[in-house]
Every structure is written in structure tokens, then in C-alpha cells.
PDB file of N, CA and C in Angstrom:
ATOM      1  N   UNK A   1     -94.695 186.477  21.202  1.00  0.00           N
ATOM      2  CA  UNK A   1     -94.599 185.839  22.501  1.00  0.00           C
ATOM      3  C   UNK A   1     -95.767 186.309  23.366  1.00  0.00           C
ATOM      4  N   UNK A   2     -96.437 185.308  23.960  1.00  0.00           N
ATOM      5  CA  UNK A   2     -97.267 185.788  24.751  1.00  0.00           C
ATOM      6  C   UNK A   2     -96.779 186.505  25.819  1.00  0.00           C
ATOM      7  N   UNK A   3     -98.257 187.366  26.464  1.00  0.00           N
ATOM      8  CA  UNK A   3     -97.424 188.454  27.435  1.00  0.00           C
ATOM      9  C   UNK A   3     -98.677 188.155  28.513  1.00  0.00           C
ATOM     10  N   UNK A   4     -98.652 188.181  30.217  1.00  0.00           N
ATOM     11  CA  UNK A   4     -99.197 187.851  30.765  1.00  0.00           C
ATOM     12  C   UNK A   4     -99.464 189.426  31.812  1.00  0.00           C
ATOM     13  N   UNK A   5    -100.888 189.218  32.283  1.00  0.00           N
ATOM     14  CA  UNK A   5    -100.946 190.298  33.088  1.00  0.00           C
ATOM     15  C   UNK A   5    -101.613 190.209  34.595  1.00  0.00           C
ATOM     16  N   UNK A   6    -100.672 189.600  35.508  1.00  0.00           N
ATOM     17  CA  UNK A   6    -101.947 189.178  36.946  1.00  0.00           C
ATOM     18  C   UNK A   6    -102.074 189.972  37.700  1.00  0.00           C
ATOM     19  N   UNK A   7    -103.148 189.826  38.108  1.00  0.00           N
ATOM     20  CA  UNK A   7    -104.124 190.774  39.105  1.00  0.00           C
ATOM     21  C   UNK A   7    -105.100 190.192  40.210  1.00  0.00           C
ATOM     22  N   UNK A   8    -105.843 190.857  41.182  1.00  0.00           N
ATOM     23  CA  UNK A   8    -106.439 189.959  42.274  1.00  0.00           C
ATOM     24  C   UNK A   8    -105.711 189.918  43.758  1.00  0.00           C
ATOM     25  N   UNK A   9    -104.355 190.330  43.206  1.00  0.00           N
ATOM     26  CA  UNK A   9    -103.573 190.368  44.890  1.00  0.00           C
ATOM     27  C   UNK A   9    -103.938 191.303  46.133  1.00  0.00           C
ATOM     28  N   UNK A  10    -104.079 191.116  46.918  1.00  0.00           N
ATOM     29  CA  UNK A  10    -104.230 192.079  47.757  1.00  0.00           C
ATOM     30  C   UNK A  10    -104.226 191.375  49.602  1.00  0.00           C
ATOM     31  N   UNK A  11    -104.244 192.442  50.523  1.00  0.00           N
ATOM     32  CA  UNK A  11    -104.161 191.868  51.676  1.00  0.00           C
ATOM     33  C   UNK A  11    -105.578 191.070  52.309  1.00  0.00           C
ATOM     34  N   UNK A  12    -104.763 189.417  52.576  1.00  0.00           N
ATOM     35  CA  UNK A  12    -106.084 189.073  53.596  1.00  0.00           C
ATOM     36  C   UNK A  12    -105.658 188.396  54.513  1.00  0.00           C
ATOM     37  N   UNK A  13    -106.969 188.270  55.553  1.00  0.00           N
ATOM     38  CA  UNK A  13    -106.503 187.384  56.552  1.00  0.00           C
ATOM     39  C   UNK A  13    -106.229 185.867  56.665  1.00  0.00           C
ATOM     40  N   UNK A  14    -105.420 185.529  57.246  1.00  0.00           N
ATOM     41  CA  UNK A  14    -105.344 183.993  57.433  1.00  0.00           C
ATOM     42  C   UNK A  14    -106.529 183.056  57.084  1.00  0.00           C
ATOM     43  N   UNK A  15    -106.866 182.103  56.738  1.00  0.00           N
ATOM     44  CA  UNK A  15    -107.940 181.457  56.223  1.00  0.00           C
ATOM     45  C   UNK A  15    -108.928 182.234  55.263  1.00  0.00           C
ATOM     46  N   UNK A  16    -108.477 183.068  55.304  1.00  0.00           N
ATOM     47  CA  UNK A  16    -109.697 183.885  53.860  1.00  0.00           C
ATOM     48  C   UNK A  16    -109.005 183.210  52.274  1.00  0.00           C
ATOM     49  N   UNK A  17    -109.970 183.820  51.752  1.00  0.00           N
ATOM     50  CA  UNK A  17    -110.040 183.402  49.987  1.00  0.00           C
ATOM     51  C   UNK A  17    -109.692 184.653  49.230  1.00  0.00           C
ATOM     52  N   UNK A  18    -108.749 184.485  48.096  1.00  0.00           N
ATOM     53  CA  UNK A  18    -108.913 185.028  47.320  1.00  0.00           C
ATOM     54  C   UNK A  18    -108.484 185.057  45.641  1.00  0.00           C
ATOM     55  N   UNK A  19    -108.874 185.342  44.736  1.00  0.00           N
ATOM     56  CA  UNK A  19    -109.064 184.923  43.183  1.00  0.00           C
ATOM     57  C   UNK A  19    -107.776 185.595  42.438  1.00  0.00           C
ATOM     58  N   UNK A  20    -106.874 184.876  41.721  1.00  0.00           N
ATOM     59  CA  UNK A  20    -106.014 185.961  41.150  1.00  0.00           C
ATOM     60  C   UNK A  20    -106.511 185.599  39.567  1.00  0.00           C
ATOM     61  N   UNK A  21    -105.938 186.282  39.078  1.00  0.00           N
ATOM     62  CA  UNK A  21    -106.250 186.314  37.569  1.00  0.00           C
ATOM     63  C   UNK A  21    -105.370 186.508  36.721  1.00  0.00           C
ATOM     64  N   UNK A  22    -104.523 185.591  35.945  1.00  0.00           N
ATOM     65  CA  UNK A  22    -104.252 186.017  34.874  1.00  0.00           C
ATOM     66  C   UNK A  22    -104.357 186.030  33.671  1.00  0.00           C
ATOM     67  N   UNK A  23    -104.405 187.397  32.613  1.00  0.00           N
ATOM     68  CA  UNK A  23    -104.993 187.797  31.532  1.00  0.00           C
ATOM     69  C   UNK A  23    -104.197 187.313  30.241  1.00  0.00           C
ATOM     70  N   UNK A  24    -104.296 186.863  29.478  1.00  0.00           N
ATOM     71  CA  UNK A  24    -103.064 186.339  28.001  1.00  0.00           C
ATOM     72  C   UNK A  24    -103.633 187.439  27.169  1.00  0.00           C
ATOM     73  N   UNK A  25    -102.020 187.787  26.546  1.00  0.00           N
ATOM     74  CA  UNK A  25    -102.331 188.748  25.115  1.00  0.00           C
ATOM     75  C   UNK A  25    -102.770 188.198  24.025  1.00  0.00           C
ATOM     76  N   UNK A  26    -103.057 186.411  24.131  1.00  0.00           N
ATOM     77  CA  UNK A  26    -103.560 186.209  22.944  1.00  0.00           C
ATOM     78  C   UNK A  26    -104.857 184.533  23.192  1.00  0.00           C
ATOM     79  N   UNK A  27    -105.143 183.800  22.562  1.00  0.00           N
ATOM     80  CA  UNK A  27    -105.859 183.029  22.734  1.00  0.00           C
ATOM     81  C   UNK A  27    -105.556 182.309  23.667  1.00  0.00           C
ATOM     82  N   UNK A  28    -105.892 181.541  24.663  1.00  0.00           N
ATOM     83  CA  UNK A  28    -105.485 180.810  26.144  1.00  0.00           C
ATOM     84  C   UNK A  28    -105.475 179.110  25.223  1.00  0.00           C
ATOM     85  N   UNK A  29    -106.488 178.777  24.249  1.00  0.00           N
ATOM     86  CA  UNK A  29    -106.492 177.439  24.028  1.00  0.00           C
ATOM     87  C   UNK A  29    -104.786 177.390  22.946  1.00  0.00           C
ATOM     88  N   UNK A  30    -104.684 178.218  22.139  1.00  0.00           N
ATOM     89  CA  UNK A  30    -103.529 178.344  21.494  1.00  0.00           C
ATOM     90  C   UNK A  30    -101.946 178.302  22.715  1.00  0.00           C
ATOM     91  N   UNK A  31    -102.495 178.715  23.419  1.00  0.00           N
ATOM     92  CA  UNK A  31    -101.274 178.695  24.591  1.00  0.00           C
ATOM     93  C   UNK A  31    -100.731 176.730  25.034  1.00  0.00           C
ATOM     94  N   UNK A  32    -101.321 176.375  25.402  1.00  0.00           N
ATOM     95  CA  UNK A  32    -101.610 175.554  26.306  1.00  0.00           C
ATOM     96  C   UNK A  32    -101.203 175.126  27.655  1.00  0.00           C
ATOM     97  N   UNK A  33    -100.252 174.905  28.312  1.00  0.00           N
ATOM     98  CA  UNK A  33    -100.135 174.921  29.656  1.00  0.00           C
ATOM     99  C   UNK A  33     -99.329 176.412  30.265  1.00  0.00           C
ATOM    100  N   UNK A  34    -100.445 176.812  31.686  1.00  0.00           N
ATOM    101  CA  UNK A  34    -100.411 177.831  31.929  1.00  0.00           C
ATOM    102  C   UNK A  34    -100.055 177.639  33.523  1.00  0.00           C
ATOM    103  N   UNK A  35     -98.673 177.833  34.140  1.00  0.00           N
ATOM    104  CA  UNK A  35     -97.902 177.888  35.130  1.00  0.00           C
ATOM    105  C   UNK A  35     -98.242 178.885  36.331  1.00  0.00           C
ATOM    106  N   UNK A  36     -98.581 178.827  37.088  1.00  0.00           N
ATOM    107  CA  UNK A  36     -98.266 179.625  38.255  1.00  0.00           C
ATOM    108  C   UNK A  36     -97.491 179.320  39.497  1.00  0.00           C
ATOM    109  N   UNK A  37     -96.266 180.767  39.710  1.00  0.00           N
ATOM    110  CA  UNK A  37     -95.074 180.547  39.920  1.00  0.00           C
ATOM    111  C   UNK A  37     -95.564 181.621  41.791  1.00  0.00           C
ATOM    112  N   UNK A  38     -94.565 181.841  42.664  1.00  0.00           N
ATOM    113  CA  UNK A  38     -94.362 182.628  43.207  1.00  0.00           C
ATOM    114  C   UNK A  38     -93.409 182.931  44.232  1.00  0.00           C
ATOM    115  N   UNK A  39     -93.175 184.076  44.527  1.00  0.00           N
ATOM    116  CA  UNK A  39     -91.718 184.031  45.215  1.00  0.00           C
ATOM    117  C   UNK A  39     -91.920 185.565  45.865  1.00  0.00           C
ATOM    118  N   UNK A  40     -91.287 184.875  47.473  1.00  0.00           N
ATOM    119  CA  UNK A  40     -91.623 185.027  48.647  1.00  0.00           C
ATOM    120  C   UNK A  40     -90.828 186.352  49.355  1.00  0.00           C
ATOM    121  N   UNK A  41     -90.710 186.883  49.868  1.00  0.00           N
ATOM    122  CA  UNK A  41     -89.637 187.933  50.223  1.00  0.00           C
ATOM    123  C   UNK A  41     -88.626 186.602  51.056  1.00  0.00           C
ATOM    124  N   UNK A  42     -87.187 187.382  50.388  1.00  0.00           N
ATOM    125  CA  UNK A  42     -85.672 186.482  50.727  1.00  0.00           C
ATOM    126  C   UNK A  42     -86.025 184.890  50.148  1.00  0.00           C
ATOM    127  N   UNK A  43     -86.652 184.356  49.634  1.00  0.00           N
ATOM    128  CA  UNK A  43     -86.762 183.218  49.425  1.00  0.00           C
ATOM    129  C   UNK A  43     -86.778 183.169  47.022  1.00  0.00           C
ATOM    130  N   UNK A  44     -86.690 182.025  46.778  1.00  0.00           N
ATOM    131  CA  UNK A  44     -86.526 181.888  45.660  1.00  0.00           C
ATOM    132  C   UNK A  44     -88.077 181.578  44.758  1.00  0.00           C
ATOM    133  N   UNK A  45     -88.585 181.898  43.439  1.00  0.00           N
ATOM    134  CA  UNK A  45     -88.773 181.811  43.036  1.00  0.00           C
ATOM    135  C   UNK A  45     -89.747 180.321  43.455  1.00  0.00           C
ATOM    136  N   UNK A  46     -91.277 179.743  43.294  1.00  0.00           N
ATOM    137  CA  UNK A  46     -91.181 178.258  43.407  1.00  0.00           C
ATOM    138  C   UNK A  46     -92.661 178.300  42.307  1.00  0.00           C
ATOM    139  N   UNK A  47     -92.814 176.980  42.106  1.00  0.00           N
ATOM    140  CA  UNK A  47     -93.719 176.626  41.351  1.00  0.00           C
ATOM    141  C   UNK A  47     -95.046 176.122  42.205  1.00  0.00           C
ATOM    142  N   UNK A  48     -96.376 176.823  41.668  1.00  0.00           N
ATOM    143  CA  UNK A  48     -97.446 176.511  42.728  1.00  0.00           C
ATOM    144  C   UNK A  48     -98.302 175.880  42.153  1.00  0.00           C
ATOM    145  N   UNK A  49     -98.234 175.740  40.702  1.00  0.00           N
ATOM    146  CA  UNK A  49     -99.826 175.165  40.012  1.00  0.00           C
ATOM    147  C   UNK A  49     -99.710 175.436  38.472  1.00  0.00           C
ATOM    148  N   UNK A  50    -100.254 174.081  38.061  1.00  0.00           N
ATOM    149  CA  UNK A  50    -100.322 174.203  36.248  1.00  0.00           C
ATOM    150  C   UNK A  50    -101.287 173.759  35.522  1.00  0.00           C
ATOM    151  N   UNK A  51    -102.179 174.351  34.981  1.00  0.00           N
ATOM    152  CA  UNK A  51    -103.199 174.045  34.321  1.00  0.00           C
ATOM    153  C   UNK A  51    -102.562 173.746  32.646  1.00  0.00           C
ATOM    154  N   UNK A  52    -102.892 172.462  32.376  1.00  0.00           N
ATOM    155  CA  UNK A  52    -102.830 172.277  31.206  1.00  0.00           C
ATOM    156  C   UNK A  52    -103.953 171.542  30.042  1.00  0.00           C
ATOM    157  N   UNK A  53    -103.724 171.360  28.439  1.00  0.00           N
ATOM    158  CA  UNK A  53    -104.896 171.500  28.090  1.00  0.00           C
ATOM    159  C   UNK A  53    -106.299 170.265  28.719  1.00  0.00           C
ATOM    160  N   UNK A  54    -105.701 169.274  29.321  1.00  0.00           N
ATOM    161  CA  UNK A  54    -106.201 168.206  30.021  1.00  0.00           C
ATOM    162  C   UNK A  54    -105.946 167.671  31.005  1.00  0.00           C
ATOM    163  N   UNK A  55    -105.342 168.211  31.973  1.00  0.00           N
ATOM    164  CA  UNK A  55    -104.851 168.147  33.548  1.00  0.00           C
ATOM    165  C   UNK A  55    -104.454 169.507  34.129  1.00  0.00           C
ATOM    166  N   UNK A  56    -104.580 168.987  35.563  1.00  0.00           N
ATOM    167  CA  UNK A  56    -104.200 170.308  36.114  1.00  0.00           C
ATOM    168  C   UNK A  56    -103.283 169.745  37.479  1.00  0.00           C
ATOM    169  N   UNK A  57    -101.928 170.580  38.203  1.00  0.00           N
ATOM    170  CA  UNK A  57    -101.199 169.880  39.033  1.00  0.00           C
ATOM    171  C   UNK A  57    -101.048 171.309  39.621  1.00  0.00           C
ATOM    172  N   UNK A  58    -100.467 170.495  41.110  1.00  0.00           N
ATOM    173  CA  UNK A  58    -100.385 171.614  42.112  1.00  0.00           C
ATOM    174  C   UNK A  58     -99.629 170.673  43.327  1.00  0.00           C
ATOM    175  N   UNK A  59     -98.662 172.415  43.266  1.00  0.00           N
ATOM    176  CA  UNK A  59     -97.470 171.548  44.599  1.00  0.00           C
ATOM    177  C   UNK A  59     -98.228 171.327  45.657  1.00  0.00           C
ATOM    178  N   UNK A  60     -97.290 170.515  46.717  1.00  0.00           N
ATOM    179  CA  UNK A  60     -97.638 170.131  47.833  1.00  0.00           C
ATOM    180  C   UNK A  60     -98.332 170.812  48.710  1.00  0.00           C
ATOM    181  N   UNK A  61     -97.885 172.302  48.865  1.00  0.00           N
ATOM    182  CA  UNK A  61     -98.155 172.999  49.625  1.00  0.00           C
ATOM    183  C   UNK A  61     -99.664 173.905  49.853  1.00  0.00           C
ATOM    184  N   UNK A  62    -100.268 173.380  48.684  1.00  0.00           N
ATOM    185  CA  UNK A  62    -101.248 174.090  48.574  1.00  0.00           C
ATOM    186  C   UNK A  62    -102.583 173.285  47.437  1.00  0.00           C
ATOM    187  N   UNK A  63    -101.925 172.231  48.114  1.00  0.00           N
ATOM    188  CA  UNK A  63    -103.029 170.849  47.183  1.00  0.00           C
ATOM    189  C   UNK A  63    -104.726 171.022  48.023  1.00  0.00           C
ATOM    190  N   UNK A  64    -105.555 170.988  48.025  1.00  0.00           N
ATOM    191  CA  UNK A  64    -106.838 171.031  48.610  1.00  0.00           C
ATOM    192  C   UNK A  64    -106.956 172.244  48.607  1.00  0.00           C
ATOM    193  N   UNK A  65    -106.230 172.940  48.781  1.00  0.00           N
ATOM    194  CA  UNK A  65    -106.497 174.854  48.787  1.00  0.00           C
ATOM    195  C   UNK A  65    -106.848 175.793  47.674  1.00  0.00           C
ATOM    196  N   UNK A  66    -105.700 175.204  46.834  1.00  0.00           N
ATOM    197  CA  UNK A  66    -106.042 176.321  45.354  1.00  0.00           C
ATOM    198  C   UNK A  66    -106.497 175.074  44.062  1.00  0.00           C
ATOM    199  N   UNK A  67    -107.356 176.095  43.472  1.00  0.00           N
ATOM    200  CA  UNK A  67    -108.291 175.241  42.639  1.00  0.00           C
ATOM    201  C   UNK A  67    -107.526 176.576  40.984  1.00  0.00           C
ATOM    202  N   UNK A  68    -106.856 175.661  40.087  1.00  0.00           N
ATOM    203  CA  UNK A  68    -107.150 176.396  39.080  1.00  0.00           C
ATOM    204  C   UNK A  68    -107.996 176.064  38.463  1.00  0.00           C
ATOM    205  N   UNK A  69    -108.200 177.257  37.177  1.00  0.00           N
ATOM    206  CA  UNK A  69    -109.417 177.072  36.430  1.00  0.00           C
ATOM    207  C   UNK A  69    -109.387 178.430  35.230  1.00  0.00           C
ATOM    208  N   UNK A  70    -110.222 178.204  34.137  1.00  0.00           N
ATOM    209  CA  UNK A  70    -110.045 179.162  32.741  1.00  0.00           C
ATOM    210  C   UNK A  70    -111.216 179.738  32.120  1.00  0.00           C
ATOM    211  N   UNK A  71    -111.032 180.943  32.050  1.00  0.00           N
ATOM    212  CA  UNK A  71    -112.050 180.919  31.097  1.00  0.00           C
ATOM    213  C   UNK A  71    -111.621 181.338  29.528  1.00  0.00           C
ATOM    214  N   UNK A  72    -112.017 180.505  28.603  1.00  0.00           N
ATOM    215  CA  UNK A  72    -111.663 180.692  27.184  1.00  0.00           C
ATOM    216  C   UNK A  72    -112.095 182.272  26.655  1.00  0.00           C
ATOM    217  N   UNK A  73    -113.272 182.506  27.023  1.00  0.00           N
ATOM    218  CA  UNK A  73    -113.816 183.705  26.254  1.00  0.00           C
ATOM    219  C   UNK A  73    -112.927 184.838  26.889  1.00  0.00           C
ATOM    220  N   UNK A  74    -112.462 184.801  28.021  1.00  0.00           N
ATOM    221  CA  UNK A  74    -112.005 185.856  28.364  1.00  0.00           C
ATOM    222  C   UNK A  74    -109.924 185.846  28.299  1.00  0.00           C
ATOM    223  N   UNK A  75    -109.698 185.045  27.942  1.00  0.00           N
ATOM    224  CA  UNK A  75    -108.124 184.383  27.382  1.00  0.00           C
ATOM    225  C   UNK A  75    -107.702 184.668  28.954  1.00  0.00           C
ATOM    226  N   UNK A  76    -108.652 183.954  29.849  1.00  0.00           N
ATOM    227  CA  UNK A  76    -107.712 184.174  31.502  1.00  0.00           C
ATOM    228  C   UNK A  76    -107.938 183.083  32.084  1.00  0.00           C
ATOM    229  N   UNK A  77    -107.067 182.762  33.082  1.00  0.00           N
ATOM    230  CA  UNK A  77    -106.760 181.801  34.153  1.00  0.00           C
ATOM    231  C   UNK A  77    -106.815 182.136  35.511  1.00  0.00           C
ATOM    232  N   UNK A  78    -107.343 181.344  36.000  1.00  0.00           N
ATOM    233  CA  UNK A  78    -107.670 181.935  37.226  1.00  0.00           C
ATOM    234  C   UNK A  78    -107.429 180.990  38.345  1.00  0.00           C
ATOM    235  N   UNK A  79    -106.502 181.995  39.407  1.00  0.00           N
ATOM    236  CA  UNK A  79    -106.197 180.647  40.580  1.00  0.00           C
ATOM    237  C   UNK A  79    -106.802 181.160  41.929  1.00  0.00           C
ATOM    238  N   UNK A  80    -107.943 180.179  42.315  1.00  0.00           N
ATOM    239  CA  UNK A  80    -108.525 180.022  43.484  1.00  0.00           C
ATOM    240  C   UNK A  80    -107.803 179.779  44.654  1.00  0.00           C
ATOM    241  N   UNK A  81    -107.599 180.565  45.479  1.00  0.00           N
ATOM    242  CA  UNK A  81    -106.787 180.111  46.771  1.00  0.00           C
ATOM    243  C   UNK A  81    -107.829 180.544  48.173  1.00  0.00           C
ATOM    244  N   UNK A  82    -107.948 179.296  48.864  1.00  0.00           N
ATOM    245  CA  UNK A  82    -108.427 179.467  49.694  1.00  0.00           C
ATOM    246  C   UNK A  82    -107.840 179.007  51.345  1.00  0.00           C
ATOM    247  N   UNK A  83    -108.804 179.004  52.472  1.00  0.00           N
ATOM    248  CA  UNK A  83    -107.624 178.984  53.534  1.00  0.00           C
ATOM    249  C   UNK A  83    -106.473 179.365  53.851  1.00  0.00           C
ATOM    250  N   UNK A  84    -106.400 180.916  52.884  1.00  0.00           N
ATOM    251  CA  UNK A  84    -104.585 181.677  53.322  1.00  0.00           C
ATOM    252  C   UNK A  84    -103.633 181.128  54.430  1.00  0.00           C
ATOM    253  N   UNK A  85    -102.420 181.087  54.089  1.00  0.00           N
ATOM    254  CA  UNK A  85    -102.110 180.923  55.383  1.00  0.00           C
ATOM    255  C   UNK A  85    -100.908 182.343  55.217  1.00  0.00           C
ATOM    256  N   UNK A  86    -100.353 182.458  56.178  1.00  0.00           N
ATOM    257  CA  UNK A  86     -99.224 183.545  56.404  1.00  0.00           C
ATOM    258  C   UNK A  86     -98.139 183.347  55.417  1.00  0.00           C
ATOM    259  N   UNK A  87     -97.827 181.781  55.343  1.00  0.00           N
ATOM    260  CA  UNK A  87     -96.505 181.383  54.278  1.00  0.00           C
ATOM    261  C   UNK A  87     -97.309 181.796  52.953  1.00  0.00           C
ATOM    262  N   UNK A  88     -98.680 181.606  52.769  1.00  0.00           N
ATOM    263  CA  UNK A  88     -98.706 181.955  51.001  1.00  0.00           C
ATOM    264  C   UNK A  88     -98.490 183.169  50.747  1.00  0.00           C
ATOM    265  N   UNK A  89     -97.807 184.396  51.383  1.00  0.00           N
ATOM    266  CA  UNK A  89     -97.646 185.333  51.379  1.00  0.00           C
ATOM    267  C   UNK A  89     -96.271 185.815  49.972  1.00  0.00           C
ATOM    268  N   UNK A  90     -96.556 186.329  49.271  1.00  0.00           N
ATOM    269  CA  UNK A  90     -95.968 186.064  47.961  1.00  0.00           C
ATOM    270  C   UNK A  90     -96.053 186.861  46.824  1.00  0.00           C
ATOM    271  N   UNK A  91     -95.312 187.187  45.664  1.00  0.00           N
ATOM    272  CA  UNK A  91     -95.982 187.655  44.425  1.00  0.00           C
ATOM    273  C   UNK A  91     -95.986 186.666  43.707  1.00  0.00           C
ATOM    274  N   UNK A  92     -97.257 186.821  43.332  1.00  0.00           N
ATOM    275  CA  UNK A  92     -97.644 185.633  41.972  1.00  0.00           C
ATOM    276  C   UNK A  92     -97.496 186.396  40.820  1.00  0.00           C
ATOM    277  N   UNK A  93     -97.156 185.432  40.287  1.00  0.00           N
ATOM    278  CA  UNK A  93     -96.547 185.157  38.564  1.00  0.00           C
ATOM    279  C   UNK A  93     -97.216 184.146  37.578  1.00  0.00           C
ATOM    280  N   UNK A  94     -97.622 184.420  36.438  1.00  0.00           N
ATOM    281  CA  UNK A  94     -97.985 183.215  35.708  1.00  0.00           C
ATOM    282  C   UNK A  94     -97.206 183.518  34.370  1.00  0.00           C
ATOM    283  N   UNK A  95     -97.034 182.178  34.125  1.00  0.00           N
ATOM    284  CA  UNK A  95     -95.514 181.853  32.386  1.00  0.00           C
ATOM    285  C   UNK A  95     -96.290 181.089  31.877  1.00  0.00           C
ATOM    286  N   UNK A  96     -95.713 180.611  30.880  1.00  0.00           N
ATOM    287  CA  UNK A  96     -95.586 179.417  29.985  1.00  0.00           C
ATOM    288  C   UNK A  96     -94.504 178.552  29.966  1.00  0.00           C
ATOM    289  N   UNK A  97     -93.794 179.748  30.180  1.00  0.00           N
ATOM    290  CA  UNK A  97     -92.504 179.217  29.821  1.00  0.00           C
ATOM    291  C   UNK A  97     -90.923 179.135  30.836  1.00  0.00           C
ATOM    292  N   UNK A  98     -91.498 179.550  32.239  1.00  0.00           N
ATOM    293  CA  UNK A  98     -90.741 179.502  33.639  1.00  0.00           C
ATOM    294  C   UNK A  98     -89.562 180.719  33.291  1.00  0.00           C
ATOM    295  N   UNK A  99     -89.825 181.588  32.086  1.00  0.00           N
ATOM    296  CA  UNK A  99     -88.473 182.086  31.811  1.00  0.00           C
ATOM    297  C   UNK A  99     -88.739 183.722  31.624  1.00  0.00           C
ATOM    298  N   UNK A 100     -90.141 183.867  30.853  1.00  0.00           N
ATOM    299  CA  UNK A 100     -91.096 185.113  30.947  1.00  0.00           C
ATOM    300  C   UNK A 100     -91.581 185.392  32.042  1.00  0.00           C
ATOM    301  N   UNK A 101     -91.378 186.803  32.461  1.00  0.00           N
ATOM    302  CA  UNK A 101     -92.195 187.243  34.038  1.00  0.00           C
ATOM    303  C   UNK A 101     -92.796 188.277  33.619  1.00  0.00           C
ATOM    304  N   UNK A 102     -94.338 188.651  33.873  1.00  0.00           N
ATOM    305  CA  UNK A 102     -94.697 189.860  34.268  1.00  0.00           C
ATOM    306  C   UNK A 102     -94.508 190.888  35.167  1.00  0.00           C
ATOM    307  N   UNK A 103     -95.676 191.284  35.640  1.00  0.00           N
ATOM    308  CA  UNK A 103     -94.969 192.262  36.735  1.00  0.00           C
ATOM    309  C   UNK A 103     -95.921 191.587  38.510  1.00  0.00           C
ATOM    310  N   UNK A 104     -96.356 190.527  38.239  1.00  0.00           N
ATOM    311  CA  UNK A 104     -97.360 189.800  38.883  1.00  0.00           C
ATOM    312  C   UNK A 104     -98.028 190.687  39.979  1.00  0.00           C
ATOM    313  N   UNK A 105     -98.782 189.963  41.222  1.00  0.00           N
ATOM    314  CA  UNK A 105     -99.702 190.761  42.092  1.00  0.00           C
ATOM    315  C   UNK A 105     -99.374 190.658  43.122  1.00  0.00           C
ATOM    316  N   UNK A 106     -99.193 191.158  44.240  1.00  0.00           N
ATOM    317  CA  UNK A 106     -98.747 191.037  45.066  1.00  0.00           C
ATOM    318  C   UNK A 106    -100.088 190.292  46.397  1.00  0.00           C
ATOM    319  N   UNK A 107     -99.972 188.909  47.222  1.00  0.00           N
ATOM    320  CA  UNK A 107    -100.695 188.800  47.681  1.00  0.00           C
ATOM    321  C   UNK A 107     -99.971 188.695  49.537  1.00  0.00           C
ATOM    322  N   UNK A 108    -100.900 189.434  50.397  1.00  0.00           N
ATOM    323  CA  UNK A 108    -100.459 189.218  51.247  1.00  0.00           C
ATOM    324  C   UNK A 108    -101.512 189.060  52.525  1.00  0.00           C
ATOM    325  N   UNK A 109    -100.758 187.938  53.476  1.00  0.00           N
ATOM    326  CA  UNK A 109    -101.525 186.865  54.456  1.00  0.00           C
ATOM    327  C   UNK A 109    -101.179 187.560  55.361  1.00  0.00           C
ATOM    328  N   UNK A 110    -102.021 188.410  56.539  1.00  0.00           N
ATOM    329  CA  UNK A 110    -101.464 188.629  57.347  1.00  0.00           C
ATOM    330  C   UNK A 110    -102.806 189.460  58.475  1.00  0.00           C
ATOM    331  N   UNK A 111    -103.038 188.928  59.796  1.00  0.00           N
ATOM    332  CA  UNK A 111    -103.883 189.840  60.318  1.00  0.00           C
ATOM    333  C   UNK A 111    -103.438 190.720  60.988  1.00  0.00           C
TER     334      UNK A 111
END
């Protein structure tokens, strides 16, 4: 079973950018669609973005903002978020399978 490892979280301000990353224990093209999840303090679990082997989708909330994207050589995925706002305040998670969790990164919006 693949095992996922994200990183990149950290504190920024409102409208800033920042890159998370997550790492696969094994080939990323062998995988194929790669989920990013996150969940909020008191709030549930939600789905933010999915790169798959020929499309890529992203909830409402953060359509024009976060850009995913991969790199093969390095078996990682990487989600671009830009224009923070206070609500993307969150730990991110990336699955395959909505059912596997790592220990994700913690990102937080706040000046």
C-alpha cells in the first residue's frame, strides 16, 4: 500500500503563497489519481483537489488559487496555493484512497 508523506505547511499571511508537497513510497505514475484532503479545527474532514493521470479538479473553494502539479522523477505532488485566506487554515492530507491518512502538514493563515 502506498504510504504518503506531506510537508511545506507552515504559518502565512493572508494572501501569501505557499507549496505543499507530497512524497509517495512508490512510483507516482503507477499510483494514479492523487487526492488532496483537509480538515479544519472543529470542522470535518473535506476534499480540496485531485490530480489524476489526465485531469486535474478542484473544489469550489479554492478554484483559481491552488494549482496542482507532479513531478515523476521525484514520486511527488505538489499543491500550489496561493492568495491564503484565513479559512484555508487546515491540515493537509493527501490519499488515494480517502481512507489512508498520513500524518499531513499543518498550514496556517493568519497575521
Amino acid at each position: 500500500q502506498v504510504q504518503f508523506v506531506e510537508s511545506g505547511g507552515t504559518l502565512v499571511q493572508p494572501g501569501g503563497s505557499l507549496r505543499l508537497s507530497c512524497a509517495a513510497s512508490e512510483n507516482i505514475v503507477n499510483i494514479g489519481a492523487v487526492a488532496w484532503y483537509r480538515q479544519a479545527p472543529g470542522k470535518k474532514r473535506e476534499w480540496v483537489a485531485r490530480i489524476g493521470p489526465s485531469a486535474t479538479s478542484y473544489a469550489g473553494s479554492v478554484i483559481g488559487r491552488f494549482t496542482l502539479s507532479r513531478d515523476y522523477a521525484k514520486n511527488t505532488v505538489y499543491l500550489q496555493m496561493a492568495n491564503l485566506k484565513e479559512e484555508d487554515t487546515a491540515v493537509y492530507y493527501c490519499t488515494t484512497d480517502a481512507t489512508t491518512w498520513g500524518q499531513g502538514t499543518q498550514v496556517t493563515v493568519s497575521s
